[in-house]
C-alpha atoms as a PDB file:
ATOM      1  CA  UNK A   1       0.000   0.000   0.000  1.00  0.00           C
ATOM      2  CA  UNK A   2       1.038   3.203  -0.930  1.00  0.00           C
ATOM      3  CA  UNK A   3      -0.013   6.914  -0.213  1.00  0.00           C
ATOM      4  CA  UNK A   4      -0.811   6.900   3.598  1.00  0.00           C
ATOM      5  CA  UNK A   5      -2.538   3.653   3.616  1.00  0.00           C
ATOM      6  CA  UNK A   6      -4.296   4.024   0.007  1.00  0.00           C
ATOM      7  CA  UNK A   7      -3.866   0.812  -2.922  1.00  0.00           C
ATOM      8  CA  UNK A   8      -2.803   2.197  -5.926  1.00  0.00           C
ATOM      9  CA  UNK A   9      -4.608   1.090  -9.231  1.00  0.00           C
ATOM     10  CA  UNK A  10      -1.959  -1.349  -9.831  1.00  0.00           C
ATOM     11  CA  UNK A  11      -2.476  -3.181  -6.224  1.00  0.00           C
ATOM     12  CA  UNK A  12      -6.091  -2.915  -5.715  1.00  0.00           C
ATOM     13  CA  UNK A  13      -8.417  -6.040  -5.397  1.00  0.00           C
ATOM     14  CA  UNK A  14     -11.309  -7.017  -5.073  1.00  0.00           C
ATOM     15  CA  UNK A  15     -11.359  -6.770  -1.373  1.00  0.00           C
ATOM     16  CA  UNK A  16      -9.077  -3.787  -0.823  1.00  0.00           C
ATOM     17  CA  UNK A  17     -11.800  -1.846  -2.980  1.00  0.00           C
ATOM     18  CA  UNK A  18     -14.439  -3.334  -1.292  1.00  0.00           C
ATOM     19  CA  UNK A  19     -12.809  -2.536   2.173  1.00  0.00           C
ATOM     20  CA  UNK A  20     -12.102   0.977   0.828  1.00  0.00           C
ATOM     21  CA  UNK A  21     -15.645   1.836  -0.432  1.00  0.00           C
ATOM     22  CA  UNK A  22     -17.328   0.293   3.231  1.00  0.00           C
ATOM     23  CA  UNK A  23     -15.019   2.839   4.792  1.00  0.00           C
ATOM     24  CA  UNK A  24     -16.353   5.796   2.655  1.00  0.00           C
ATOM     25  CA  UNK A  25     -19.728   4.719   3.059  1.00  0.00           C
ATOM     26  CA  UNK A  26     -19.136   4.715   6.763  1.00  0.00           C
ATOM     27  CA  UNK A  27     -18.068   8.477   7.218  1.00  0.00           C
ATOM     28  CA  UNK A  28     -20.329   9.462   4.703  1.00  0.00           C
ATOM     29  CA  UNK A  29     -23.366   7.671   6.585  1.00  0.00           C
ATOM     30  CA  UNK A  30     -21.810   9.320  10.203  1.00  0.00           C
ATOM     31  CA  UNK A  31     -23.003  13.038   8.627  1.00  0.00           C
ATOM     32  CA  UNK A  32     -19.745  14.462   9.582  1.00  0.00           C
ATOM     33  CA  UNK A  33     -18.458  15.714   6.028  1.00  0.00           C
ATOM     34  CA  UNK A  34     -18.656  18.938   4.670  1.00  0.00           C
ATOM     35  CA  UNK A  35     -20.422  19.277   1.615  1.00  0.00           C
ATOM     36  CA  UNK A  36     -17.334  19.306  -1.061  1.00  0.00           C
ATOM     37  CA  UNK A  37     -15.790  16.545   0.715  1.00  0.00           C
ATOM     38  CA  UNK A  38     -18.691  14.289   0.313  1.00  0.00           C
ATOM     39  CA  UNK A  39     -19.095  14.773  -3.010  1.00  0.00           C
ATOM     40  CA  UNK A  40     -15.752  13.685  -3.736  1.00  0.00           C
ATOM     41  CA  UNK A  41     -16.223  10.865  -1.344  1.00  0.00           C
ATOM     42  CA  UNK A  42     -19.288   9.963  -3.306  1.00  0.00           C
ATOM     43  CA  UNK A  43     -17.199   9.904  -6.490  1.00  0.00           C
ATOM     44  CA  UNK A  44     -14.744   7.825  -5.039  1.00  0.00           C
ATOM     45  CA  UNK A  45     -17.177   5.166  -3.638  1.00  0.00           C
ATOM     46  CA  UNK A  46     -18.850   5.163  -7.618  1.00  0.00           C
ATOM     47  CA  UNK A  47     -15.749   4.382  -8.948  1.00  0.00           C
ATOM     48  CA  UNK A  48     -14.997   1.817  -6.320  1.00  0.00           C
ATOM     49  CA  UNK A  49     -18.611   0.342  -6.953  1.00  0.00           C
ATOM     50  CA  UNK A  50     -17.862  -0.088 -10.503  1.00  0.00           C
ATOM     51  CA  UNK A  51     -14.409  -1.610 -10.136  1.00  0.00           C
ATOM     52  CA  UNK A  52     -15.930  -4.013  -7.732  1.00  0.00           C
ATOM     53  CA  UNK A  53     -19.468  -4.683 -10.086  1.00  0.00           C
ATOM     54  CA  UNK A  54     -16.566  -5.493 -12.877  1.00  0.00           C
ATOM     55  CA  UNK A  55     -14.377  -8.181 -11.211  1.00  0.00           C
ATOM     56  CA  UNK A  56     -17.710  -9.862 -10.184  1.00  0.00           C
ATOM     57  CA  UNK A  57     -18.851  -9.920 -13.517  1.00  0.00           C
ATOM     58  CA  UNK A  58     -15.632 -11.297 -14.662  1.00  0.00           C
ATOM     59  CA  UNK A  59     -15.587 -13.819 -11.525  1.00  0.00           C
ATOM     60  CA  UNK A  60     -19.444 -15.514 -12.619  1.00  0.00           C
ATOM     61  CA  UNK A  61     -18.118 -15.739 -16.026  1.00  0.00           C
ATOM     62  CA  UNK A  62     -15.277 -17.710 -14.812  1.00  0.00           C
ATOM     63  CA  UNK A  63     -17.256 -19.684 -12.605  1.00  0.00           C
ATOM     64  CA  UNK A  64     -19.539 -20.158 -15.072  1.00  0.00           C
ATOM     65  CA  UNK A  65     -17.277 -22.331 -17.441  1.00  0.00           C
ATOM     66  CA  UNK A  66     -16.386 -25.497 -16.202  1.00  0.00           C
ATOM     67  CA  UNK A  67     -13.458 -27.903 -17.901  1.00  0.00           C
ATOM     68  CA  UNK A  68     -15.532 -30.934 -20.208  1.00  0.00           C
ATOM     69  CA  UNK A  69     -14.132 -34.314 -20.078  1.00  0.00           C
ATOM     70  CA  UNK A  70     -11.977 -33.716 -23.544  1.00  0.00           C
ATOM     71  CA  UNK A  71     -10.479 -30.286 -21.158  1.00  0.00           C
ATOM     72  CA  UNK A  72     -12.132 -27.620 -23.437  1.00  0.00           C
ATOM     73  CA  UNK A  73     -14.288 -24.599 -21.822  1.00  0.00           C
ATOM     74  CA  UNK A  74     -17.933 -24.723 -22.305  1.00  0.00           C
ATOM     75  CA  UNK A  75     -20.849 -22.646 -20.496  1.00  0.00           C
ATOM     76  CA  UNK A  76     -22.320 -24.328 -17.774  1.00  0.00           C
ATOM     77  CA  UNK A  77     -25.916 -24.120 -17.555  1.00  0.00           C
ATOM     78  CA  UNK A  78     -27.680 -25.018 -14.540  1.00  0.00           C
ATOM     79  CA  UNK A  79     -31.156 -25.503 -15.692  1.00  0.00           C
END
């Protein structure tokens, strides 16, 4: 971690982001941020929502494939 306890893009996970956005959502639920600084907050936590909507995505697609017997990928339906 880098910059006083912030992940930079090239470190952050899954659960840093996750971590990080709970954190923003705390303060900004506690009522005790000026008006500017929430806003920026809430920008933040958007682009920490996204980043974390993404790698799930990308995570059920993953999961979603499962190895045949002859090893190639194919969709797994559940039906």
């Amino acid at each position: 971690m880098k910059d006083g306890g912030k992940v930079t893009e090239m470190e952050k996970t899954f659960e840093n982001a996750l971590q990080e956005l709970e954190g923003i959502v705390k303060e900004l639920e506690s009522g005790n941020v000026d008006l500017d600084n929430a806003i920026n907050k809430y920008t933040e936590a958007m682009k920490l929502a996204k980043f974390c909507s993404e790698k799930l995505s990308d995570a059920t697609a993953k999961v979603n494939k499962i190895l045949t017997e002859d090893n190639e990928l194919k969709e797994f339906n559940a039906e």
